[in-house]
C-alpha atoms as a PDB file:
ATOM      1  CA  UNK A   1      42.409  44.843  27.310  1.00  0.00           C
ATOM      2  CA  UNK A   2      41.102  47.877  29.290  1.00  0.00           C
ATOM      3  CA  UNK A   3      37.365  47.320  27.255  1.00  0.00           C
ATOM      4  CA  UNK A   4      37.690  44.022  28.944  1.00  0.00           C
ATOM      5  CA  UNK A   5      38.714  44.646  32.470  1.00  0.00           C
ATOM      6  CA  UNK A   6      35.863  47.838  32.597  1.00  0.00           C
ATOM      7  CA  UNK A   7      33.490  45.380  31.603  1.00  0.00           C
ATOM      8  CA  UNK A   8      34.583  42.769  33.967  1.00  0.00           C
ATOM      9  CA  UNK A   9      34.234  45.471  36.730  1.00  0.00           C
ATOM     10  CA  UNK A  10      31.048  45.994  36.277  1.00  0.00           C
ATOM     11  CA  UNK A  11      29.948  42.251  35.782  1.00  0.00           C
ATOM     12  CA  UNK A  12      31.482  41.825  39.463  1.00  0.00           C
ATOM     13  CA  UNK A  13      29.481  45.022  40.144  1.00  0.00           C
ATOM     14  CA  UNK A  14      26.491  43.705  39.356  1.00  0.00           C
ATOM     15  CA  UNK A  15      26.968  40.272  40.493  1.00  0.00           C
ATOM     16  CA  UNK A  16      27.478  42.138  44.455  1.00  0.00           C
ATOM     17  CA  UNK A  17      24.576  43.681  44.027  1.00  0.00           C
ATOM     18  CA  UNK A  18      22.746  40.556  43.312  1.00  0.00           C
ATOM     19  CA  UNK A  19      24.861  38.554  45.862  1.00  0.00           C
ATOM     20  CA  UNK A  20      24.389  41.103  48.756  1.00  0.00           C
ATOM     21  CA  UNK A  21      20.938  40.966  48.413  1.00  0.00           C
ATOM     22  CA  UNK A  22      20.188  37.504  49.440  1.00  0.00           C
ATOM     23  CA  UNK A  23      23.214  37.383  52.010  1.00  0.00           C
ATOM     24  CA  UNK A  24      22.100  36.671  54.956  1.00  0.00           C
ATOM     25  CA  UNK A  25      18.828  36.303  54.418  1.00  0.00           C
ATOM     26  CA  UNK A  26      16.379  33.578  53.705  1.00  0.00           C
ATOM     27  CA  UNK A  27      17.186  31.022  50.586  1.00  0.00           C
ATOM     28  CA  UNK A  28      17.110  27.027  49.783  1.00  0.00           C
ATOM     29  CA  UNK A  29      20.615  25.087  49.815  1.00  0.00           C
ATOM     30  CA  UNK A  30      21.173  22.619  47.301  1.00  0.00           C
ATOM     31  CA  UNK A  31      23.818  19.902  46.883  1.00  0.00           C
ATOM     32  CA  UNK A  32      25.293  19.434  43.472  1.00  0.00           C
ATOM     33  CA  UNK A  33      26.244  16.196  42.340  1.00  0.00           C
ATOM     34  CA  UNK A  34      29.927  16.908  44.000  1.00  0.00           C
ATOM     35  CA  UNK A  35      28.033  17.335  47.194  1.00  0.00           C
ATOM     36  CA  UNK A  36      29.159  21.167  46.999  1.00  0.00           C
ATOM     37  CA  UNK A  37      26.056  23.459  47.838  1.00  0.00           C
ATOM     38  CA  UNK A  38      24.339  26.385  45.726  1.00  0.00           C
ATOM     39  CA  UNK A  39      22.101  28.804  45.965  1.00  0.00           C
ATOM     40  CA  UNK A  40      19.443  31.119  44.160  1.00  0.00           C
ATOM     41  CA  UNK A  41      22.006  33.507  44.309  1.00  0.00           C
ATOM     42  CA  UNK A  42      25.111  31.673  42.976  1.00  0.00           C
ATOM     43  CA  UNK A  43      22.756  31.024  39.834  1.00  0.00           C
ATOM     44  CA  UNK A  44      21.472  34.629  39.285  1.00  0.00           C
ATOM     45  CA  UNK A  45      24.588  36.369  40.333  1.00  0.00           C
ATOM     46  CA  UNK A  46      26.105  33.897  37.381  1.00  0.00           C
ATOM     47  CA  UNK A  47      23.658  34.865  35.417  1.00  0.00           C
ATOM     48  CA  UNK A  48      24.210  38.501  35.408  1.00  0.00           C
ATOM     49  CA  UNK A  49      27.986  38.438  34.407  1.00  0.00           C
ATOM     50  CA  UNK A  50      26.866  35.717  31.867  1.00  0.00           C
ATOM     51  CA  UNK A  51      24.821  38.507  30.569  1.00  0.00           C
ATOM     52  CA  UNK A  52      26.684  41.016  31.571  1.00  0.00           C
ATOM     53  CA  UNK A  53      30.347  39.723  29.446  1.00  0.00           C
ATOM     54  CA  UNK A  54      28.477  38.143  26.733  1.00  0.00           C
ATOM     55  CA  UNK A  55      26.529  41.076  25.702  1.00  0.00           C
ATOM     56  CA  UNK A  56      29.248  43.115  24.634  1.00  0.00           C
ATOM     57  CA  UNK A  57      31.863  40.169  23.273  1.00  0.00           C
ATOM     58  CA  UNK A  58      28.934  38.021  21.406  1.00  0.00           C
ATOM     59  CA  UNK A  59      31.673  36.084  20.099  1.00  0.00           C
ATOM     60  CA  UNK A  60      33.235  34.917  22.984  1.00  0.00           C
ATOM     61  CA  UNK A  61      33.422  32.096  24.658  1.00  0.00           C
ATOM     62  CA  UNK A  62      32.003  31.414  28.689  1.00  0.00           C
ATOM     63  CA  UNK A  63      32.867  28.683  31.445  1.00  0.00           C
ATOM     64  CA  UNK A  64      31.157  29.431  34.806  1.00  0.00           C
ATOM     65  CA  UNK A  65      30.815  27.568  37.668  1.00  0.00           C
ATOM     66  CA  UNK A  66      27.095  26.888  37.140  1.00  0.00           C
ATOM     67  CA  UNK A  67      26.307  27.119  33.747  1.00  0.00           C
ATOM     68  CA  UNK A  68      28.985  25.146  32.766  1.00  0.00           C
ATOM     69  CA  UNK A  69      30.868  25.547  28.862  1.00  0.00           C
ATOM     70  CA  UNK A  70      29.651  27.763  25.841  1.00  0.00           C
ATOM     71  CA  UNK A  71      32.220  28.456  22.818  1.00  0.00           C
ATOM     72  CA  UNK A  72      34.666  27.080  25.076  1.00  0.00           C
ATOM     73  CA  UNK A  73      37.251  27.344  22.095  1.00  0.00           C
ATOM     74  CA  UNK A  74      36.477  30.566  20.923  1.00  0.00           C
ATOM     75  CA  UNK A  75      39.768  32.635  20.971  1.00  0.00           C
ATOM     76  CA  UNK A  76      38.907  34.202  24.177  1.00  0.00           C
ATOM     77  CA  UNK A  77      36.899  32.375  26.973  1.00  0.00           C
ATOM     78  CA  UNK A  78      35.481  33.847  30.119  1.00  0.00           C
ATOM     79  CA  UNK A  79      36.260  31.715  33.409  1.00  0.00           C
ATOM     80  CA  UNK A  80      33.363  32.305  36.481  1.00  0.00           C
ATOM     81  CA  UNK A  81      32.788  31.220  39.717  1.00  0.00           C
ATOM     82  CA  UNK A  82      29.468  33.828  40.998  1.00  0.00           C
ATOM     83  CA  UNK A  83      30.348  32.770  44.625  1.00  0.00           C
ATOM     84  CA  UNK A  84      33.773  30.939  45.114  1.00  0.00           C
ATOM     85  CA  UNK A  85      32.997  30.038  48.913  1.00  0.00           C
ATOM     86  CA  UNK A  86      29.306  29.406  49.263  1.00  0.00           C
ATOM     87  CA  UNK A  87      29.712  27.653  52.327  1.00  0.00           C
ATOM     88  CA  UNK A  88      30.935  30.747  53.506  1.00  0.00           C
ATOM     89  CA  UNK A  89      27.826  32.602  52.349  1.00  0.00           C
ATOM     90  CA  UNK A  90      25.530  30.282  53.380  1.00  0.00           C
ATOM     91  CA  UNK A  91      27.098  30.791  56.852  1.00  0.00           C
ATOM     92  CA  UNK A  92      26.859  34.456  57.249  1.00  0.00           C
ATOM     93  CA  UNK A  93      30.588  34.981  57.115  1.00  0.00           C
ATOM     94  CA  UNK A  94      32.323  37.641  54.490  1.00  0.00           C
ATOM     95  CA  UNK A  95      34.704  35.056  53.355  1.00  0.00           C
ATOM     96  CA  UNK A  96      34.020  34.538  49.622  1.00  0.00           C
ATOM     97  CA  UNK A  97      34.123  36.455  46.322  1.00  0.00           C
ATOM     98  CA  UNK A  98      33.244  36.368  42.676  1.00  0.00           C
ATOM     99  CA  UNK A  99      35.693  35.717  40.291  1.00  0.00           C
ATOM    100  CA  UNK A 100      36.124  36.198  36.834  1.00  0.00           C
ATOM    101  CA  UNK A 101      38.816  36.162  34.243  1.00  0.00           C
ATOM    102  CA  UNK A 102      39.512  36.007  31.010  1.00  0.00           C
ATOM    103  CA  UNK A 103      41.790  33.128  29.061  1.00  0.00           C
ATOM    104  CA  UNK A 104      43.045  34.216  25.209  1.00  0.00           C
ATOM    105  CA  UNK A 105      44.115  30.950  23.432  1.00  0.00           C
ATOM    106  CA  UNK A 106      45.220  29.054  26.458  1.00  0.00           C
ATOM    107  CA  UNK A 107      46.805  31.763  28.316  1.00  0.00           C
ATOM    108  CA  UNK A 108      45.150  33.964  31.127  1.00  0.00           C
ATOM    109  CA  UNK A 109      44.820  37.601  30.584  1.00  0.00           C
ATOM    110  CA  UNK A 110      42.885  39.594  32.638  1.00  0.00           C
ATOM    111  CA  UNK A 111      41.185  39.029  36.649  1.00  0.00           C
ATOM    112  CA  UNK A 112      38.986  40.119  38.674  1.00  0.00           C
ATOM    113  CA  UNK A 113      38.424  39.130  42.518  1.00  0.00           C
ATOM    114  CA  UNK A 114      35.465  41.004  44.436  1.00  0.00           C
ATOM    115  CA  UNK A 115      34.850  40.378  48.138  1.00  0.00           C
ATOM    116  CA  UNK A 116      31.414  42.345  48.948  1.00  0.00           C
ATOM    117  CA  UNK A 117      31.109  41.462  52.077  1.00  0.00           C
ATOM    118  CA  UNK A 118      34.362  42.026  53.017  1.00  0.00           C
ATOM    119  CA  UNK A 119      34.755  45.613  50.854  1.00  0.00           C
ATOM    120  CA  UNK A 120      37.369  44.721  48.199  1.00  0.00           C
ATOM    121  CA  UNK A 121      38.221  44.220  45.163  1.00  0.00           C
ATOM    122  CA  UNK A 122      41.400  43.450  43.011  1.00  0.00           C
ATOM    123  CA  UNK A 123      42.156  42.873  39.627  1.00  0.00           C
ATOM    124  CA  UNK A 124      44.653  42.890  37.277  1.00  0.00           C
ATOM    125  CA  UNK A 125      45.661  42.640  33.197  1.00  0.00           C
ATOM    126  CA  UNK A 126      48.019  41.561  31.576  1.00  0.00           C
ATOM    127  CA  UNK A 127      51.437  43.709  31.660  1.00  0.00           C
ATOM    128  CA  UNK A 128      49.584  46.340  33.444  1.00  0.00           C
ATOM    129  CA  UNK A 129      49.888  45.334  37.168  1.00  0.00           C
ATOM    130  CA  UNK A 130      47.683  44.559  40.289  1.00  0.00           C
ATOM    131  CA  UNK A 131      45.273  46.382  42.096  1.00  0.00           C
ATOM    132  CA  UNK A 132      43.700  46.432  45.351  1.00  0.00           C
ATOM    133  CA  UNK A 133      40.634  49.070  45.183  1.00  0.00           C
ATOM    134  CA  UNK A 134      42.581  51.355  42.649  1.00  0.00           C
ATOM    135  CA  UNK A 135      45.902  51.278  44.527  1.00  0.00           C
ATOM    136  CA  UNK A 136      48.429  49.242  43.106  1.00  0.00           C
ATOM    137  CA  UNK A 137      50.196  46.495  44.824  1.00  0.00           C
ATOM    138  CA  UNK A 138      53.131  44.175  45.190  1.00  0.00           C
ATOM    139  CA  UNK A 139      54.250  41.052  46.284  1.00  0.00           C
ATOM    140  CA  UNK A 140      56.952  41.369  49.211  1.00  0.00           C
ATOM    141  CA  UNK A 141      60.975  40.894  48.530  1.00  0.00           C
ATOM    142  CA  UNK A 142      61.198  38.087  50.627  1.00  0.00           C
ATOM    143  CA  UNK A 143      62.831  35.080  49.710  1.00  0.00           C
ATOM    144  CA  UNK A 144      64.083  33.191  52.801  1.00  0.00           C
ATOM    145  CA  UNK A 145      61.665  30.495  54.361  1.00  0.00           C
ATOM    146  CA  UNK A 146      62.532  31.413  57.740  1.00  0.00           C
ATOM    147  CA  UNK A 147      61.195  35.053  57.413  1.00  0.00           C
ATOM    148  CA  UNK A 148      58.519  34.026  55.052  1.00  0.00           C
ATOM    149  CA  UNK A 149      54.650  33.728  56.763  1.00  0.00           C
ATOM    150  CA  UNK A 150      52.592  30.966  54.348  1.00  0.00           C
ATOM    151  CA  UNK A 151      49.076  30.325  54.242  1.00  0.00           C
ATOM    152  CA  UNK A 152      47.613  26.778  53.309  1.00  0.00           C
ATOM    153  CA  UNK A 153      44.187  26.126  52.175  1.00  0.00           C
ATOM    154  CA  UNK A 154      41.757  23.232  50.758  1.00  0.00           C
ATOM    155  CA  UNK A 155      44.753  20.441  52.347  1.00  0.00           C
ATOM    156  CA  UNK A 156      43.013  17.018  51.946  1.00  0.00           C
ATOM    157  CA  UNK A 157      44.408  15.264  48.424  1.00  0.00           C
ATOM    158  CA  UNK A 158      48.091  16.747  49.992  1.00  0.00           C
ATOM    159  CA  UNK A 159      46.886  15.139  53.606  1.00  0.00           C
ATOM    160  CA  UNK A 160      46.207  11.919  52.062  1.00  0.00           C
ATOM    161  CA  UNK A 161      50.068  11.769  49.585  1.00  0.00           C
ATOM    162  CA  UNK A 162      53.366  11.663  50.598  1.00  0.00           C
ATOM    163  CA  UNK A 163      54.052  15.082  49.966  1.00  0.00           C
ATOM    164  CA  UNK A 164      51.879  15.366  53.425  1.00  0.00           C
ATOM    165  CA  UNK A 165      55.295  15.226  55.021  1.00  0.00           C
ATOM    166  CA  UNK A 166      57.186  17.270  52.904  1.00  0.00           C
ATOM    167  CA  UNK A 167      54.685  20.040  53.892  1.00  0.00           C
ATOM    168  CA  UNK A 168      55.193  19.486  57.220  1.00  0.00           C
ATOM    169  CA  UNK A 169      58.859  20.306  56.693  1.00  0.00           C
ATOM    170  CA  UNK A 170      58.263  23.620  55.166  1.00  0.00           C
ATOM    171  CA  UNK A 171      55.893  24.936  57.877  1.00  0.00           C
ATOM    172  CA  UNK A 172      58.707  23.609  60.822  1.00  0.00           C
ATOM    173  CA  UNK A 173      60.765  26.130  58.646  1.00  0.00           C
ATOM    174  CA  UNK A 174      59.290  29.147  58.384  1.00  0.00           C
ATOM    175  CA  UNK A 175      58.000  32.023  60.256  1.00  0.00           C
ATOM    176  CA  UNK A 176      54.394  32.285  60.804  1.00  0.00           C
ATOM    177  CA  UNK A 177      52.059  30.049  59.217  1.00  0.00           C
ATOM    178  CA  UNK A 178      48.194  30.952  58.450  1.00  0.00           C
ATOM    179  CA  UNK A 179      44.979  29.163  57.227  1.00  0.00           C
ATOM    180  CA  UNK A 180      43.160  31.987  55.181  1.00  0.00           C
ATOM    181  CA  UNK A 181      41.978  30.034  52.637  1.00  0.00           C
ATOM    182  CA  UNK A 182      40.091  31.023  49.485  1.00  0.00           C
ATOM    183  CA  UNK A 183      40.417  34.788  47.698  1.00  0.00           C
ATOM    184  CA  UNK A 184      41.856  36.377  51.120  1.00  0.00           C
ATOM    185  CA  UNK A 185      45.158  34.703  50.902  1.00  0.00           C
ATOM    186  CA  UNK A 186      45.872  35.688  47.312  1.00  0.00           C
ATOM    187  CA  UNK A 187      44.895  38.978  48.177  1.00  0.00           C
ATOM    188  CA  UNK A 188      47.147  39.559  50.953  1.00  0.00           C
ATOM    189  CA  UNK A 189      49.944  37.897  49.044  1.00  0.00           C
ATOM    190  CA  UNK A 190      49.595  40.131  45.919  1.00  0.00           C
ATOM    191  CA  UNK A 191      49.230  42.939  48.592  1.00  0.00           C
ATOM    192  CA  UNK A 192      52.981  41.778  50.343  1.00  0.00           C
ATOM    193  CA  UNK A 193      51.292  40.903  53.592  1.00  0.00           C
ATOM    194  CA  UNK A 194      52.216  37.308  53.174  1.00  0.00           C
ATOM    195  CA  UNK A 195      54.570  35.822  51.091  1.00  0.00           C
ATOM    196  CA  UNK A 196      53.193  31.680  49.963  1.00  0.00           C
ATOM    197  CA  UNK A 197      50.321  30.132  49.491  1.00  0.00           C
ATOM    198  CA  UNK A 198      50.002  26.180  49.446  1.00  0.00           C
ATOM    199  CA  UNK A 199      46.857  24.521  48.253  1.00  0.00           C
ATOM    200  CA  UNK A 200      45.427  21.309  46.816  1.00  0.00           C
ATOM    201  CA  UNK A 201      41.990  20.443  45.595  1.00  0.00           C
ATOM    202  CA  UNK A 202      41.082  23.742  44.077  1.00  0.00           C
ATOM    203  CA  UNK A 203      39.618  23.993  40.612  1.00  0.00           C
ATOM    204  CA  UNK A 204      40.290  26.672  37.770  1.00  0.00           C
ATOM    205  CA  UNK A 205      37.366  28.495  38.243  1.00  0.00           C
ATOM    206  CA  UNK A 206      38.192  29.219  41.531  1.00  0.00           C
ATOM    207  CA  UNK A 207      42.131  30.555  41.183  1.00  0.00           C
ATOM    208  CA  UNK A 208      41.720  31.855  36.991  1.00  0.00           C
ATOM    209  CA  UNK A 209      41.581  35.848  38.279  1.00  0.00           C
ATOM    210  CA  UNK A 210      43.868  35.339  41.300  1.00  0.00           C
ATOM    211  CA  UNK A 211      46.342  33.934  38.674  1.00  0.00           C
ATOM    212  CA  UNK A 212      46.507  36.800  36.946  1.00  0.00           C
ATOM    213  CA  UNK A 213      46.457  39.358  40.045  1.00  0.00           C
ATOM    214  CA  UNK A 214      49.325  37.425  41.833  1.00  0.00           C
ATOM    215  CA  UNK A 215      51.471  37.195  38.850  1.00  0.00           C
ATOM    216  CA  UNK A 216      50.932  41.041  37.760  1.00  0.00           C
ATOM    217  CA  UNK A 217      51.831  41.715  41.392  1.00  0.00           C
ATOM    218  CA  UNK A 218      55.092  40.602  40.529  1.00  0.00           C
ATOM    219  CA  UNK A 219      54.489  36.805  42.075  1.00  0.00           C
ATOM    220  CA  UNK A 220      55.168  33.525  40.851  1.00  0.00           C
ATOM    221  CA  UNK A 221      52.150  31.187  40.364  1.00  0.00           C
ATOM    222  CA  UNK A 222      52.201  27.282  39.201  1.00  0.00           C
ATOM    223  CA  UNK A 223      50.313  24.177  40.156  1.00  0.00           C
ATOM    224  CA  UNK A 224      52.620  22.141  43.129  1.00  0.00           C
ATOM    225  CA  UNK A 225      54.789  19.888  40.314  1.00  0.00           C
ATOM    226  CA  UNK A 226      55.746  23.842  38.994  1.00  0.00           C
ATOM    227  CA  UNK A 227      53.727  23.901  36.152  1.00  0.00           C
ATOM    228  CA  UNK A 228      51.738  26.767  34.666  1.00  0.00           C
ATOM    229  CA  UNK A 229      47.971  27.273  35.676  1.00  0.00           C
ATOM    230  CA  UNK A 230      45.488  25.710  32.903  1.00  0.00           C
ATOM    231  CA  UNK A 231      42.178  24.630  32.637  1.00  0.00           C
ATOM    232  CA  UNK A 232      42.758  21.115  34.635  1.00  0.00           C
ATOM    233  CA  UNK A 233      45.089  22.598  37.164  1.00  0.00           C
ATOM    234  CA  UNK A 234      44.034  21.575  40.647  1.00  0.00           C
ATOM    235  CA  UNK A 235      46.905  22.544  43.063  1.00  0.00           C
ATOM    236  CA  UNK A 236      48.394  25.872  43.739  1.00  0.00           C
ATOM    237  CA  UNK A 237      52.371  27.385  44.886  1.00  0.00           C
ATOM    238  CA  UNK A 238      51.976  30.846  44.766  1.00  0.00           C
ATOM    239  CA  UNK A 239      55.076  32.780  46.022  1.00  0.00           C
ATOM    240  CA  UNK A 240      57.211  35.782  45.978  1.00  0.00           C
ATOM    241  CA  UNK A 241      59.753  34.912  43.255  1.00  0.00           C
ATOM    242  CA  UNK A 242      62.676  34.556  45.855  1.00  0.00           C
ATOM    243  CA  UNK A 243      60.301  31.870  47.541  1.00  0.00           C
ATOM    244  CA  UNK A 244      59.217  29.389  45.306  1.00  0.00           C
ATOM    245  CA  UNK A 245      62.026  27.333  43.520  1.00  0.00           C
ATOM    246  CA  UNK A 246      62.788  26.282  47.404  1.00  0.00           C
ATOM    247  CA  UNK A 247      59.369  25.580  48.140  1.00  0.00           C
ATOM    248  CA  UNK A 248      58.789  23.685  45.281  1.00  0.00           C
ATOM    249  CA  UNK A 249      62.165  21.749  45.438  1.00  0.00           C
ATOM    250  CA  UNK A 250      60.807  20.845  49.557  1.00  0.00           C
ATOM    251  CA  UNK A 251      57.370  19.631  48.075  1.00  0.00           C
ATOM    252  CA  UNK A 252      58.368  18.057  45.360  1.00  0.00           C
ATOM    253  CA  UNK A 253      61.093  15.751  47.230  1.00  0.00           C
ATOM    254  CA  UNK A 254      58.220  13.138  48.303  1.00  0.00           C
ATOM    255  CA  UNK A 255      55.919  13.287  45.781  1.00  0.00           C
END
């Protein structure tokens, strides 16, 4: 697992390198088919881990965000996004990351989240905890709503269901409330700076590593009906342990 999580380091290495040197600078936007934009550097960035993982595990298998599936069920399959939050890049802002993990027969292993532009990484492996640019970190004790801060993120499927309400309820309840959105509330939750995240319309690829970093971090991490992250999962209740059966009881009482 450590060969793995070196060489996943250094794929995000190299893929901020690429990255970095086109932010903020002068590229073509595209629209993909899901009206999502991408850019030169999304592709070569991708390209580079591609590389990068592939070269030393021939055998395994590769998802990414804009390559789409190779050996997708080969034992262990790589899960990429190059640039989770290029409409962040595009604007000039630090808020988006690559991410890469690694899934072993269904079950994710191993993350990495980099933030360039923003200076950090984390990553974790399985049964070997979570890191936050080599110190190790820890989700927060809390486990009352009305001391708990929660950040929300990517809202619109839960806007448009009757769980809209239910949400509502949980944010009258608790203590401060926050909109961080993509890898920087996952971060600061695996870190014990906040202590729930709430999110619909995410895909795998962009939530595989943070998985893994949340849960080594001592966290609690399911889709909103409570069950386990997998490849279609679309919907995220990340919490400190003490947290989440009552969020998940509050969310799930409309749905």
């Amino acid at each position: 697992m450590q060969t793995f999580l070196a060489t996943a380091l250094e794929a995000a290495r190299r893929a901020a390198e690429v990255a970095l040197g086109y932010y903020r600078g002068d590229f073509q936007v595209e629209l993909k088919q899901d009206q999502t934009p991408v850019t030169v550097a999304d592709r070569e960035a991708e390209e580079v881990i591609r590389n990068t993982l592939l070269d030393a595990f021939p055998d395994h298998g590769f998802y990414g965000e804009e390559s789409g599936k190779a050996q997708e069920n080969a034992d262990y399959l790589w899960l990429v996004d190059p640039i989770d939050g290029t409409k962040s890049f595009v604007g000039g802002y630090g808020m988006w990351s690559t991410q890469i993990a690694l899934m072993h027969r269904g079950e994710l292993v191993l993350g990495v989240s980099s933030a360039p532009a923003m200076g950090e990484t984390a990553w974790a492996a399985r049964d070997s905890g979570a890191f936050l640019d080599g110190k190790r970190i820890e989700v927060s004790a809390r486990s009352r709503l009305d001391e708990a801060s929660v950040s929300t993120g990517n809202l619109q499927s839960l806007a448009r269901s009757p769980q809209w309400g239910a949400l509502g309820s949980v944010l009258a309840r608790v203590n401060r409330t926050r909109g961080y959105g993509d890898y920087y509330h996952y971060h600061r939750l695996a870190a014990g700076q906040l202590d729930a995240v709430i999110e619909s319309d995410v895909n795998i690829l962009d939530i595989a590593a943070l998985v893994v970093i949340v849960r080594e971090a001592g966290g609690t991490f399911t889709d909103l009906e409570g069950r386990a992250p997998g490849l279609d999962t679309s919907s995220v209740l990340a919490t400190t342990p003490g947290l989440h059966a009552d969020l998940l009881r509050t969310l799930s009482r409309c749905a």
